[in-house]
PDB file of N, CA and C in Angstrom:
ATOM      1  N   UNK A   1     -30.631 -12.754  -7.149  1.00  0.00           N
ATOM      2  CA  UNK A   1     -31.680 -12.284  -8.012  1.00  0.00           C
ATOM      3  C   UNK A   1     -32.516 -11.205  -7.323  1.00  0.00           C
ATOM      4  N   UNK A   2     -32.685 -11.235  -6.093  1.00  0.00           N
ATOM      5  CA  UNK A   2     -33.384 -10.535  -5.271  1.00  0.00           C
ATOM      6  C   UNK A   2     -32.857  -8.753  -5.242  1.00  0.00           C
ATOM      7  N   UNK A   3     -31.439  -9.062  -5.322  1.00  0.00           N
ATOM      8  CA  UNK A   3     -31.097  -7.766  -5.250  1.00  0.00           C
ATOM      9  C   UNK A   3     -30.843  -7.147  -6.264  1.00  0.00           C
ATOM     10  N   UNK A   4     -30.921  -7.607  -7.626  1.00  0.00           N
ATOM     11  CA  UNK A   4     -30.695  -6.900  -9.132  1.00  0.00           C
ATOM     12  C   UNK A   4     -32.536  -6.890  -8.941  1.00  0.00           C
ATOM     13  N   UNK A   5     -33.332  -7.068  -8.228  1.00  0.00           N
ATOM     14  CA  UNK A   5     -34.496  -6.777  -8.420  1.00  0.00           C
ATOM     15  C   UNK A   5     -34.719  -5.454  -7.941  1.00  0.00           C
ATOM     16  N   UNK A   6     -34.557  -5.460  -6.451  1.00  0.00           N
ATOM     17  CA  UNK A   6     -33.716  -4.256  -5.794  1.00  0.00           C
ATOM     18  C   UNK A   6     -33.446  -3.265  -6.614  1.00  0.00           C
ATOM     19  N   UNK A   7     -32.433  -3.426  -6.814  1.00  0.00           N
ATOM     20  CA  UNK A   7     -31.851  -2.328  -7.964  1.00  0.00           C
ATOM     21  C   UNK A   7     -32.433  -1.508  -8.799  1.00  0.00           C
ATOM     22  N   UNK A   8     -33.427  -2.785  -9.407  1.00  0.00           N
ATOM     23  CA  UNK A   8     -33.961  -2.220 -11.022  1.00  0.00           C
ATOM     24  C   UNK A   8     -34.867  -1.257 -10.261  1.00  0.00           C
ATOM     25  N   UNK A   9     -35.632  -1.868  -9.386  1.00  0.00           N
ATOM     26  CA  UNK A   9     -36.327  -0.531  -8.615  1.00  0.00           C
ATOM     27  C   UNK A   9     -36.759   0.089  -7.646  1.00  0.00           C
ATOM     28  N   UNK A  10     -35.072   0.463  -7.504  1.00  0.00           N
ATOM     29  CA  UNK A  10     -34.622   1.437  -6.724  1.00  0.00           C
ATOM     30  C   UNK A  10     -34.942   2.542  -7.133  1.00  0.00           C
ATOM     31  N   UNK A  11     -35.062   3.601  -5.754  1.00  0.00           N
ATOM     32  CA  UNK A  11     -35.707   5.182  -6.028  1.00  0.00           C
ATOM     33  C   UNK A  11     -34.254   5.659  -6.535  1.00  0.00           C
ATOM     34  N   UNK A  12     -34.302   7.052  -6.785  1.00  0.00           N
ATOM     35  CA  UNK A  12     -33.349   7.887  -7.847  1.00  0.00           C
ATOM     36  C   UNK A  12     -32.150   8.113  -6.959  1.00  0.00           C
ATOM     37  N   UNK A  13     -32.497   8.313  -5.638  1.00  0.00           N
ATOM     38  CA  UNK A  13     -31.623   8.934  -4.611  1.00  0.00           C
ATOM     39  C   UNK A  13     -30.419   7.470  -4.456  1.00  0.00           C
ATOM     40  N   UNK A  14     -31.157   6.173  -4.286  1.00  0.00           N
ATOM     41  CA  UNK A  14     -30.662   4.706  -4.004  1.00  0.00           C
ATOM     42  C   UNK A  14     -29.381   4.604  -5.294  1.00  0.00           C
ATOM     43  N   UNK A  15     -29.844   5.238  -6.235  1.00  0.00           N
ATOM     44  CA  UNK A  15     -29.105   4.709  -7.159  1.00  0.00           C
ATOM     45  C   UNK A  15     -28.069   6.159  -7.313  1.00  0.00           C
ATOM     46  N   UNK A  16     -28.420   7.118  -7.044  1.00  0.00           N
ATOM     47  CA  UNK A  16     -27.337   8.414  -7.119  1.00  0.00           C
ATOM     48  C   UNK A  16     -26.187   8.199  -6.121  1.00  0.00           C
ATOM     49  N   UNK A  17     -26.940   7.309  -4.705  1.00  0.00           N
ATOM     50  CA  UNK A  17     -25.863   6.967  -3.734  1.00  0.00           C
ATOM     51  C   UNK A  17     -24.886   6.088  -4.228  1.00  0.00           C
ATOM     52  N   UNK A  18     -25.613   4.908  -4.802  1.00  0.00           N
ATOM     53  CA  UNK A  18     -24.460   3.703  -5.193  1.00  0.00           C
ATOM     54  C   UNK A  18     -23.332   4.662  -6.585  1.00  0.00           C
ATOM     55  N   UNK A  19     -23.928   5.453  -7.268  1.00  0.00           N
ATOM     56  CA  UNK A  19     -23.344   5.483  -8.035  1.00  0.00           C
ATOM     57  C   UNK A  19     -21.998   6.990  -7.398  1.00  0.00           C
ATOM     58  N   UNK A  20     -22.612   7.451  -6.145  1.00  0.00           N
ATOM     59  CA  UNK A  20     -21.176   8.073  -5.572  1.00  0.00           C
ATOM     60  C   UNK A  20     -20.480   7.249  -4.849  1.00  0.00           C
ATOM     61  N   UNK A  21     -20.523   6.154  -4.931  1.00  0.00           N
ATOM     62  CA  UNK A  21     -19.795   5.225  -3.831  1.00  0.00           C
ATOM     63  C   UNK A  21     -18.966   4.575  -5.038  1.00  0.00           C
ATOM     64  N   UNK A  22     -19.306   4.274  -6.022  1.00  0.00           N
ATOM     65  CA  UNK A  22     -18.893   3.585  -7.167  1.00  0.00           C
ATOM     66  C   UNK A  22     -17.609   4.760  -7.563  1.00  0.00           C
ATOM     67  N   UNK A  23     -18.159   6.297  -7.831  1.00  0.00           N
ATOM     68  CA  UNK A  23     -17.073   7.107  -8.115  1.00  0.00           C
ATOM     69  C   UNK A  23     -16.128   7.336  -7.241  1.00  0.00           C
ATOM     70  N   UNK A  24     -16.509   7.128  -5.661  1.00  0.00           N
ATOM     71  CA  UNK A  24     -15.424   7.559  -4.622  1.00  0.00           C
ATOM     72  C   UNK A  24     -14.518   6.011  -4.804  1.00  0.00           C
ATOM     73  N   UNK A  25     -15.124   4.737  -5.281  1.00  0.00           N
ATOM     74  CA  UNK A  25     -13.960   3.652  -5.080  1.00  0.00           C
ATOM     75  C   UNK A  25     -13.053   3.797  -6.404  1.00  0.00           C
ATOM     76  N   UNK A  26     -13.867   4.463  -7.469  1.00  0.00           N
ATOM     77  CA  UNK A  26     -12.687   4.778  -8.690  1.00  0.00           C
ATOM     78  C   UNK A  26     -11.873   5.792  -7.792  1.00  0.00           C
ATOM     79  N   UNK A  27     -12.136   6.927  -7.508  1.00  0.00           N
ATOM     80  CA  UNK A  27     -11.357   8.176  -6.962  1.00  0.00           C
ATOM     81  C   UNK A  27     -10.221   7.371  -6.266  1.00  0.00           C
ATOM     82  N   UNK A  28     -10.272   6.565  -5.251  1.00  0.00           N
ATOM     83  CA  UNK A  28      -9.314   5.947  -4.241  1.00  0.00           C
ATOM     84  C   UNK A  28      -8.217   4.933  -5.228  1.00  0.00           C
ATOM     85  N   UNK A  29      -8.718   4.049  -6.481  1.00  0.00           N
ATOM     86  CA  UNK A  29      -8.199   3.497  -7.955  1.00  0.00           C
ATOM     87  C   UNK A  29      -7.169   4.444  -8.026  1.00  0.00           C
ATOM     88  N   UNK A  30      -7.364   5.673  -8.266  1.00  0.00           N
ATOM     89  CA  UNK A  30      -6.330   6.944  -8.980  1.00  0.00           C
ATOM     90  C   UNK A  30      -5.603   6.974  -7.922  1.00  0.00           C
ATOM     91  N   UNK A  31      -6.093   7.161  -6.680  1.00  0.00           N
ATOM     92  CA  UNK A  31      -4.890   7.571  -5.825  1.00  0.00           C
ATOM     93  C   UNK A  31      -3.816   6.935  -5.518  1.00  0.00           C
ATOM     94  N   UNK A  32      -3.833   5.416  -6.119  1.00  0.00           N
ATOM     95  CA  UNK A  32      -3.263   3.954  -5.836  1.00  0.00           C
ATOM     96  C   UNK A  32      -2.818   4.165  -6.772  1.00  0.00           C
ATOM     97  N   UNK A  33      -3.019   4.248  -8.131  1.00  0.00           N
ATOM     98  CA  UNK A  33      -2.047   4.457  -9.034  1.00  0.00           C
ATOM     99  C   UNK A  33      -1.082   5.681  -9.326  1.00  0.00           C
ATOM    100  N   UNK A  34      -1.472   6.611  -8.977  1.00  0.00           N
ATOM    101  CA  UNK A  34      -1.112   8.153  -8.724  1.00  0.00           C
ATOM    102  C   UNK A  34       0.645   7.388  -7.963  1.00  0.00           C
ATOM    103  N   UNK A  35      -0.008   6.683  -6.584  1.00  0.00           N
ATOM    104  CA  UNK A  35       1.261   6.766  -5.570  1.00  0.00           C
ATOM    105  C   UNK A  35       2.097   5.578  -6.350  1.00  0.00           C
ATOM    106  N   UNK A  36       1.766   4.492  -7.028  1.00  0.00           N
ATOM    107  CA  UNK A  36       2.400   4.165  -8.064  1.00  0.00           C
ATOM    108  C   UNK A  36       3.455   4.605  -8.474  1.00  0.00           C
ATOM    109  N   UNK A  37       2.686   5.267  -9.592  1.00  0.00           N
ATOM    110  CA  UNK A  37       3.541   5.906 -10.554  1.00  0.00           C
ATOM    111  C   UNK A  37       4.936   6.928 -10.043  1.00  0.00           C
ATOM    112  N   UNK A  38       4.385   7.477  -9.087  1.00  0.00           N
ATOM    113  CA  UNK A  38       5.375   8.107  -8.137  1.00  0.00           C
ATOM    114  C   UNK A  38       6.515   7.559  -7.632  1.00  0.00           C
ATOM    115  N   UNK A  39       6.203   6.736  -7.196  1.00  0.00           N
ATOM    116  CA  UNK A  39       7.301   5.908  -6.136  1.00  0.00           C
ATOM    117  C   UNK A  39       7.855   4.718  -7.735  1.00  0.00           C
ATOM    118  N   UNK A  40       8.273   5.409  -8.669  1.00  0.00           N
ATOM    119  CA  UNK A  40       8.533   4.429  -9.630  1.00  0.00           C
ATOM    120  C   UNK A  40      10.118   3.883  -9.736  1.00  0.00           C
ATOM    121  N   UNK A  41      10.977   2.935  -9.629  1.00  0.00           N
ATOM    122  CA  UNK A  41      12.098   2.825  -9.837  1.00  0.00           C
ATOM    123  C   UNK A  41      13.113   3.730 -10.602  1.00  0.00           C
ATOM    124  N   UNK A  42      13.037   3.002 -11.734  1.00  0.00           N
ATOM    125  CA  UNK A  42      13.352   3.703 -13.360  1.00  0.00           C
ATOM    126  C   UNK A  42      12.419   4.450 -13.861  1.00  0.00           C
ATOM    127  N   UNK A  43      12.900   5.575 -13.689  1.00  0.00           N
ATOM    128  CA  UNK A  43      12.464   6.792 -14.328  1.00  0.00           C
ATOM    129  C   UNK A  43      12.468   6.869 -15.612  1.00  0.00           C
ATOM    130  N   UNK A  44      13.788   6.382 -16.138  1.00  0.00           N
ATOM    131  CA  UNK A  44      14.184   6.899 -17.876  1.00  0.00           C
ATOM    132  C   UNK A  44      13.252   5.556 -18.161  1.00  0.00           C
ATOM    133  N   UNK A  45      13.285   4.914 -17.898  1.00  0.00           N
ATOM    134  CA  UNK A  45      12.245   3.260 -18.619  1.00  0.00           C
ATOM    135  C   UNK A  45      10.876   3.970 -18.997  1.00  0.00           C
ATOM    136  N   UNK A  46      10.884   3.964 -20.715  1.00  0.00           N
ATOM    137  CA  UNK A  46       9.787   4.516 -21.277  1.00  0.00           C
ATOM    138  C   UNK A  46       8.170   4.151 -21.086  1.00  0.00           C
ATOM    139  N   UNK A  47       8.368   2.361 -20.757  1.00  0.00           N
ATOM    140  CA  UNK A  47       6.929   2.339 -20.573  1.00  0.00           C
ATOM    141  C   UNK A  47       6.245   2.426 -18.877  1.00  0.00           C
ATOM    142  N   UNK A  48       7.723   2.522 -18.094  1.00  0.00           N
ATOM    143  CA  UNK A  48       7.215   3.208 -16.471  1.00  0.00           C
ATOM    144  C   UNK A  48       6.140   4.739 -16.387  1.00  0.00           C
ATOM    145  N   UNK A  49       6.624   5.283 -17.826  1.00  0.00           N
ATOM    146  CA  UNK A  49       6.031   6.899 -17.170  1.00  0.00           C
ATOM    147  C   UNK A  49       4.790   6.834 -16.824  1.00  0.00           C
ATOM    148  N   UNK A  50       3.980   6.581 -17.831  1.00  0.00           N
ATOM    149  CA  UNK A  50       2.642   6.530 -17.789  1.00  0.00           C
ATOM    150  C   UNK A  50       2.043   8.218 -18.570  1.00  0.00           C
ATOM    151  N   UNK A  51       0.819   8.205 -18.756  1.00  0.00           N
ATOM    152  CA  UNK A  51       0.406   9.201 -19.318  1.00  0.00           C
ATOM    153  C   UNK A  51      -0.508   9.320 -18.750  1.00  0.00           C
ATOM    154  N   UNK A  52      -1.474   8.698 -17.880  1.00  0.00           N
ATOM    155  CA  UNK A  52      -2.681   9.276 -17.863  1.00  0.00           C
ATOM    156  C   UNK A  52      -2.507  10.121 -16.497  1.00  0.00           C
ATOM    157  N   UNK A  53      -3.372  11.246 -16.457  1.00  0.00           N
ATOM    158  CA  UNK A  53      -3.098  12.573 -15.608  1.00  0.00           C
ATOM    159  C   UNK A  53      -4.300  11.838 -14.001  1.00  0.00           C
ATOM    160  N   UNK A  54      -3.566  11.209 -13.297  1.00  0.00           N
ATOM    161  CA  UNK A  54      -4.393  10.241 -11.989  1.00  0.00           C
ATOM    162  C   UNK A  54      -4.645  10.843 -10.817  1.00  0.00           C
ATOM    163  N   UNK A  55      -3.516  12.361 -11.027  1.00  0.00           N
ATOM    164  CA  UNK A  55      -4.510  13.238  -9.896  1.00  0.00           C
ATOM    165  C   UNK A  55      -5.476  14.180 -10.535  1.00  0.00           C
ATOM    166  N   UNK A  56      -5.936  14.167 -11.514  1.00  0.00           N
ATOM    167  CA  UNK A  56      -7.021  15.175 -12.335  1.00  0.00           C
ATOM    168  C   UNK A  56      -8.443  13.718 -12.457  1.00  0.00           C
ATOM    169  N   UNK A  57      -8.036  13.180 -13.017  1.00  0.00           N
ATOM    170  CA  UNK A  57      -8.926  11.977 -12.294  1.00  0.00           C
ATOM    171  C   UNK A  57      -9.406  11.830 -11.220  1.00  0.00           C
ATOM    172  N   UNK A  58      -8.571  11.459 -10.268  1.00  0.00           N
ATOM    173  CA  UNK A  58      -9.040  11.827  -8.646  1.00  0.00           C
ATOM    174  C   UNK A  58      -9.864  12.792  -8.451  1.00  0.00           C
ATOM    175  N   UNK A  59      -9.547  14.001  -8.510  1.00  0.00           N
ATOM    176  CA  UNK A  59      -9.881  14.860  -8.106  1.00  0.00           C
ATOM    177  C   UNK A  59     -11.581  14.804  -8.309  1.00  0.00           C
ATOM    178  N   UNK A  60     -11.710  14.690  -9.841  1.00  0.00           N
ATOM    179  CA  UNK A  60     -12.982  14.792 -10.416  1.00  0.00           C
ATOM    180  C   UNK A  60     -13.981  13.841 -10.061  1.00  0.00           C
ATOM    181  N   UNK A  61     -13.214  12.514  -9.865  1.00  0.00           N
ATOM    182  CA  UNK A  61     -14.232  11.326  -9.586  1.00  0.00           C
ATOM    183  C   UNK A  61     -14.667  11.657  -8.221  1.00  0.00           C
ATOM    184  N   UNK A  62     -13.642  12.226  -7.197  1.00  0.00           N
ATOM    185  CA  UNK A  62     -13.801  12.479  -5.663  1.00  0.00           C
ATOM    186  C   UNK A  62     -15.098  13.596  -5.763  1.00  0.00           C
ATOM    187  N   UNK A  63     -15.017  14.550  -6.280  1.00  0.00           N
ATOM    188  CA  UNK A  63     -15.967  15.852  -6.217  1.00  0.00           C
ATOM    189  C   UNK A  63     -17.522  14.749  -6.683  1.00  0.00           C
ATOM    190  N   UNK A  64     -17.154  14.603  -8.035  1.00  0.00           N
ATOM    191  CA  UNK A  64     -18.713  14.207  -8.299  1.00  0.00           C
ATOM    192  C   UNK A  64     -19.226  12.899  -7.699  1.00  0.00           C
ATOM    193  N   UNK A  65     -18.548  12.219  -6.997  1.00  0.00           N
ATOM    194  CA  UNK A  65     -18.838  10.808  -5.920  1.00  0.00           C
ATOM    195  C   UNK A  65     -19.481  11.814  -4.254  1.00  0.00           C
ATOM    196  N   UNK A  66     -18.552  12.375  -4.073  1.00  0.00           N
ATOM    197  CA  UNK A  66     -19.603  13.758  -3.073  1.00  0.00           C
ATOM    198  C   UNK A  66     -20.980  14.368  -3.305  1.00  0.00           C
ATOM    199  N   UNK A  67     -20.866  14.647  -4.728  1.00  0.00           N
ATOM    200  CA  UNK A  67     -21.982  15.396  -5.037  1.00  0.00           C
ATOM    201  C   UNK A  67     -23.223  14.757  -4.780  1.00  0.00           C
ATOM    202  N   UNK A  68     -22.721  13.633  -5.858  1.00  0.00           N
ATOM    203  CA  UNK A  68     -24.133  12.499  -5.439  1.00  0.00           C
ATOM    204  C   UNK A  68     -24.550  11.963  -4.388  1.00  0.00           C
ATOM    205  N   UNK A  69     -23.315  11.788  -3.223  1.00  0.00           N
ATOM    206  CA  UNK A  69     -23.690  11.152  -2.106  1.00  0.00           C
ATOM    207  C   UNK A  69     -24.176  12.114  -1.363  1.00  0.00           C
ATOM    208  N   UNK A  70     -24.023  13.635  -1.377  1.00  0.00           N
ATOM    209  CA  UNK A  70     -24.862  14.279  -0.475  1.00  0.00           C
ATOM    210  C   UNK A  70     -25.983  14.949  -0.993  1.00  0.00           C
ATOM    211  N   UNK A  71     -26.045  14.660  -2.296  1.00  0.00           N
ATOM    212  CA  UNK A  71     -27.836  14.684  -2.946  1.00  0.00           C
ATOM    213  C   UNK A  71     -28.259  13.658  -2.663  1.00  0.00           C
ATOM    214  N   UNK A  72     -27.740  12.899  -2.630  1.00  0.00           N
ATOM    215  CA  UNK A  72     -28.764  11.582  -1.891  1.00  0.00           C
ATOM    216  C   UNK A  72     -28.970  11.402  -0.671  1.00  0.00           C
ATOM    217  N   UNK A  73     -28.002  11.606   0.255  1.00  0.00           N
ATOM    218  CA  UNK A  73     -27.894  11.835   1.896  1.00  0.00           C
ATOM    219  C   UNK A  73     -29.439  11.587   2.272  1.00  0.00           C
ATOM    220  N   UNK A  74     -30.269  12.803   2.314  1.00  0.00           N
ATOM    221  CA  UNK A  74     -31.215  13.133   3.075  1.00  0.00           C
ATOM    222  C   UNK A  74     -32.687  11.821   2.743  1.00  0.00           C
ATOM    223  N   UNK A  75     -32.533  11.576   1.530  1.00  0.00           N
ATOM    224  CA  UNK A  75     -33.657  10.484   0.971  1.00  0.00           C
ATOM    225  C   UNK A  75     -33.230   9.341   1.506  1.00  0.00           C
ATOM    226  N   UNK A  76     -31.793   8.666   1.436  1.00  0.00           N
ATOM    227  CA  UNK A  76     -31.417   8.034   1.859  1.00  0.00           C
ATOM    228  C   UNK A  76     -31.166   7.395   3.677  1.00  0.00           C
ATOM    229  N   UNK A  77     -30.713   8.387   4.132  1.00  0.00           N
ATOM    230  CA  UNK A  77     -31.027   8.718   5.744  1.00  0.00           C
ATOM    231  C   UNK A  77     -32.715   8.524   6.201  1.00  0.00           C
ATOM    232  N   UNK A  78     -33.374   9.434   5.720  1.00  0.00           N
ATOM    233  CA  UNK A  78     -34.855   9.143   5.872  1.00  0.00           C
ATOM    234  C   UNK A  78     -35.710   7.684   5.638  1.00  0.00           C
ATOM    235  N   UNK A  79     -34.951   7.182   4.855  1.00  0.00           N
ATOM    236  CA  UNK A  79     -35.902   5.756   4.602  1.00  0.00           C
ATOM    237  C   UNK A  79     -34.879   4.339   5.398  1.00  0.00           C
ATOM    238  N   UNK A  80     -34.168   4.944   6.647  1.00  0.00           N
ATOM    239  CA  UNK A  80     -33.693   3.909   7.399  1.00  0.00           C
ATOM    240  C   UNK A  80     -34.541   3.628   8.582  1.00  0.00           C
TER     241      UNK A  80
END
């Protein structure tokens, strides 16, 4: 309870960090499925292909999980 207290109020930077840490563990999600899909047995087996595009995913979740974590960096660093 203590720490959803935490949370609720947390400064902007606290919560921009968690929420690039949250996008960099999706980003690392894609890359696991990415190497998946890759390394797949049966190729012609229709429901192996997959559709969703997991290095354009990556990519995006990785950039904006950066962004936030180094807009937050300095607020964050400072209040240790």
């Amino acid at each position: 309870m203590e720490f959803l207290h935490q949370l609720i109020f947390a400064s902007d930077a606290v919560r921009l960090a968690i929420l690039g840490g949250v996008c960099w563990l999706l980003a690392g999600l894609c890359l696991l499925f990415e190497q998946l899909r890759v390394k797949r047995r049966k190729v012609d087996r229709l429901e192996a292909v997959g559709w969703v595009p997991w290095t354009n995913l990556f990519m995006a979740l990785a950039i904006i999980g950066g962004g936030c974590l180094a807009m937050s960096l300095p607020v964050v660093l400072g209040s240790l």
